[in-house]
C-alpha atoms as a PDB file:
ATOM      1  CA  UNK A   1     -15.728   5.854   1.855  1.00  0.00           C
ATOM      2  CA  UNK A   2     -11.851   6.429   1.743  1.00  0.00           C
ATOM      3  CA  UNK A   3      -9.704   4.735  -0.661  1.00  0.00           C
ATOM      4  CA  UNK A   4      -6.726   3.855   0.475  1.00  0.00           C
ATOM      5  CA  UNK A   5      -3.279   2.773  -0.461  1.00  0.00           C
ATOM      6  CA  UNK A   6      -0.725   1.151   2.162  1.00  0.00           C
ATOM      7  CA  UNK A   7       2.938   1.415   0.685  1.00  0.00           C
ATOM      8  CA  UNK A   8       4.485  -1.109   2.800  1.00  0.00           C
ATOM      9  CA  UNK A   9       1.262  -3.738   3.635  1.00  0.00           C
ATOM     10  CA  UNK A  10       3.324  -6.209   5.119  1.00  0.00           C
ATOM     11  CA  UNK A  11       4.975  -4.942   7.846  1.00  0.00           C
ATOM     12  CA  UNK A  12       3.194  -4.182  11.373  1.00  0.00           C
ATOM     13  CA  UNK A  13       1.591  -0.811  10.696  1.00  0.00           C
ATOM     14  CA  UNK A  14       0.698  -1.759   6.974  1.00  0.00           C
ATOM     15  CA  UNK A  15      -0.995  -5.346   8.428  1.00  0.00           C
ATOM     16  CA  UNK A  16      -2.291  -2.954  11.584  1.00  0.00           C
ATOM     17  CA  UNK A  17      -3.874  -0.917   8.720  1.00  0.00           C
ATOM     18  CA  UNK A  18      -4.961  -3.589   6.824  1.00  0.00           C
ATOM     19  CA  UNK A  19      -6.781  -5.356  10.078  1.00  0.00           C
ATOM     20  CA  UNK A  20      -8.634  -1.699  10.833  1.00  0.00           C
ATOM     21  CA  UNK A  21      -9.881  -1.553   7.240  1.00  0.00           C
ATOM     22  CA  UNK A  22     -11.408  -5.065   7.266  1.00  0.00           C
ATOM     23  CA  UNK A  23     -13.647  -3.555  10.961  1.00  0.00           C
ATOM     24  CA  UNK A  24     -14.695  -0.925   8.536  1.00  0.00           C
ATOM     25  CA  UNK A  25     -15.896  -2.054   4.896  1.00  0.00           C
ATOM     26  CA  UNK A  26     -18.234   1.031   4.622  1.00  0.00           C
ATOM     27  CA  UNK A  27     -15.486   3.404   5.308  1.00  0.00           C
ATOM     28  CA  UNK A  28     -12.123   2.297   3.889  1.00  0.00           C
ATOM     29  CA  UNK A  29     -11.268   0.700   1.268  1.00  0.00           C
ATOM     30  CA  UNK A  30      -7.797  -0.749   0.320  1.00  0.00           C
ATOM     31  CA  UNK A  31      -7.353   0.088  -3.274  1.00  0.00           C
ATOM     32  CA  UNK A  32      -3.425  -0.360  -3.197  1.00  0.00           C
ATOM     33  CA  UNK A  33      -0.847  -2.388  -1.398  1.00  0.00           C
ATOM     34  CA  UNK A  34       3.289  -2.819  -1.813  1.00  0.00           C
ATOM     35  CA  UNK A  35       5.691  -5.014  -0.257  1.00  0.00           C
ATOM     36  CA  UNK A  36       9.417  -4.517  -0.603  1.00  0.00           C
ATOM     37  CA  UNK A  37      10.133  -8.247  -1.016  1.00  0.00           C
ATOM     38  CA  UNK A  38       7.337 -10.257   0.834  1.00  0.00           C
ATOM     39  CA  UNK A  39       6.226 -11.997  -1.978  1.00  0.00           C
ATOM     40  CA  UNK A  40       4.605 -14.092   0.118  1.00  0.00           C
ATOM     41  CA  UNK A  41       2.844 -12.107   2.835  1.00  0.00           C
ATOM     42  CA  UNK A  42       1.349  -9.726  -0.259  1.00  0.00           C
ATOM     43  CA  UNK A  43      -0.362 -12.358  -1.802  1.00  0.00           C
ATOM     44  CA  UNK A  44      -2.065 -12.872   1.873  1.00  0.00           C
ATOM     45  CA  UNK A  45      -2.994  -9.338   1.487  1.00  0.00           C
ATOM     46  CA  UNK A  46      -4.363  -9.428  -1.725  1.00  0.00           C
ATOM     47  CA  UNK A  47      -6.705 -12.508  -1.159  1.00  0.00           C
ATOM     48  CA  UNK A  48      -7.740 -10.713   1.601  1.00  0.00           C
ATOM     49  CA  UNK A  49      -8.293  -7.108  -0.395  1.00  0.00           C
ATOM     50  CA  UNK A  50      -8.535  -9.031  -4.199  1.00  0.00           C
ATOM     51  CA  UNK A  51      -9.915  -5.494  -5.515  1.00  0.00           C
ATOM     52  CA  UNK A  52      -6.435  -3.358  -4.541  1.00  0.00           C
ATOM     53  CA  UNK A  53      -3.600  -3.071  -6.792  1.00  0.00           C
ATOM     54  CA  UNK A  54      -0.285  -4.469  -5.534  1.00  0.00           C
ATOM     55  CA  UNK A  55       3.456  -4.159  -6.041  1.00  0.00           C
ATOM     56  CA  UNK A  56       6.430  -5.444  -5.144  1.00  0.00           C
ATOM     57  CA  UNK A  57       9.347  -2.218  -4.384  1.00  0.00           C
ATOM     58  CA  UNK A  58      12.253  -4.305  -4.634  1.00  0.00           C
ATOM     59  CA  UNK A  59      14.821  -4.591  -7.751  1.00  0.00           C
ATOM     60  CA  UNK A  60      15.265  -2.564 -10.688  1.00  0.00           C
ATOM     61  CA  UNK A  61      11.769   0.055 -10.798  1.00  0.00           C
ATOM     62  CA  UNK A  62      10.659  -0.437  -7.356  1.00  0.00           C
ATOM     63  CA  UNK A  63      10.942   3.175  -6.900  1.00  0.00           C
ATOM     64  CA  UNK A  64       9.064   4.092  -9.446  1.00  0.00           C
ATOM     65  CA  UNK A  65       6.355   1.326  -8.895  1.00  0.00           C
ATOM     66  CA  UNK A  66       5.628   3.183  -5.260  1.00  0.00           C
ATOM     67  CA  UNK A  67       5.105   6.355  -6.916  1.00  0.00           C
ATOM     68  CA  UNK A  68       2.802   5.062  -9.421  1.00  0.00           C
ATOM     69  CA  UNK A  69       0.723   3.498  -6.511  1.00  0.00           C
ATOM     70  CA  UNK A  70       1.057   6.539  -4.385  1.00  0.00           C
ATOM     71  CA  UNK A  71      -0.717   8.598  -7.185  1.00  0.00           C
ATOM     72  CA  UNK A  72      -3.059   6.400  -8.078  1.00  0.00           C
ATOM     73  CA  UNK A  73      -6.091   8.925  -8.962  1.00  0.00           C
ATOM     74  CA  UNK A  74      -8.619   7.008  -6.807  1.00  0.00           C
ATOM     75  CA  UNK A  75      -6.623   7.318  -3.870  1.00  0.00           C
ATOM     76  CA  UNK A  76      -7.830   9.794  -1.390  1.00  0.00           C
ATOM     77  CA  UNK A  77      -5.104   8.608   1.606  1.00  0.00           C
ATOM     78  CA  UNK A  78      -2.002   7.002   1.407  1.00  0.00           C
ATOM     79  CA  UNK A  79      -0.173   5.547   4.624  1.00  0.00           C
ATOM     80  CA  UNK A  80       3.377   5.202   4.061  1.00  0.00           C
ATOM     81  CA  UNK A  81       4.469   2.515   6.214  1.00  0.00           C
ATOM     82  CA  UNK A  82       7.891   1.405   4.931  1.00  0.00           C
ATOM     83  CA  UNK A  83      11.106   1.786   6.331  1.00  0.00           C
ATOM     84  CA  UNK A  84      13.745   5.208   5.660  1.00  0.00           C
ATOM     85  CA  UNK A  85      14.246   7.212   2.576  1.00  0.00           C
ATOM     86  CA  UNK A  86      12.711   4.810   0.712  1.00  0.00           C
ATOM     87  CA  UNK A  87       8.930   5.899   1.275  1.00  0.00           C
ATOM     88  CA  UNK A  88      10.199   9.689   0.659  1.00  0.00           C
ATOM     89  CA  UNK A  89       9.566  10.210  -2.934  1.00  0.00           C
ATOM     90  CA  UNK A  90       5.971   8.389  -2.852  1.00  0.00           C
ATOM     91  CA  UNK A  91       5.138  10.108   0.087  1.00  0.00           C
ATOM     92  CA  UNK A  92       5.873  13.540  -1.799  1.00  0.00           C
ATOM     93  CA  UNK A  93       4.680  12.595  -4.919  1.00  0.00           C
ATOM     94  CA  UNK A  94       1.122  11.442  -3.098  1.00  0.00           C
ATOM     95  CA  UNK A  95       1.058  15.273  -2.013  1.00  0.00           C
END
């Protein structure tokens, strides 16, 4: 079983990603989730995954709020799915 965390779960790739885990229950699991400022569209997400963490990146902390998901210490992968220089510093703190 993988756990996962999907920085950027409401876009395509993070709902693509989020559609693949729910074909595979026995081999992913969705432990994390962020949204920019879909407010809405994560709390889809999270009713559909109501074990993951999730966070919202935008206003004052949202930086910091991706790399505390992105190092989450049951996290074995983490798909960075959000747009420019944003995803940068979670994606090299997750490493």
């Amino acid at each position: 079983m993988r756990n996962v965390v999907i920085l950027g779960a409401t876009g395509s790739i993070g709902r693509s990603a989020r559609a693949v885990a729910k074909e595979m229950p026995g081999q992913m699991r969705i432990v994390g989730m962020s949204a920019h400022e879909n407010v809405d569209g994560l709390e889809d997400a999270s009713r559909e995954f109501p074990e993951a963490r999730t966070v919202i990146s935008s206003g004052d902390g949202g930086a910091e709020r991706l790399v505390d998901l992105a190092t989450m210490p049951e996290a074995d992968l983490v798909l960075v799915a959000i747009v420019g220089t944003a995803g940068l510093a979670p994606a090299l703190a997750a490493i």
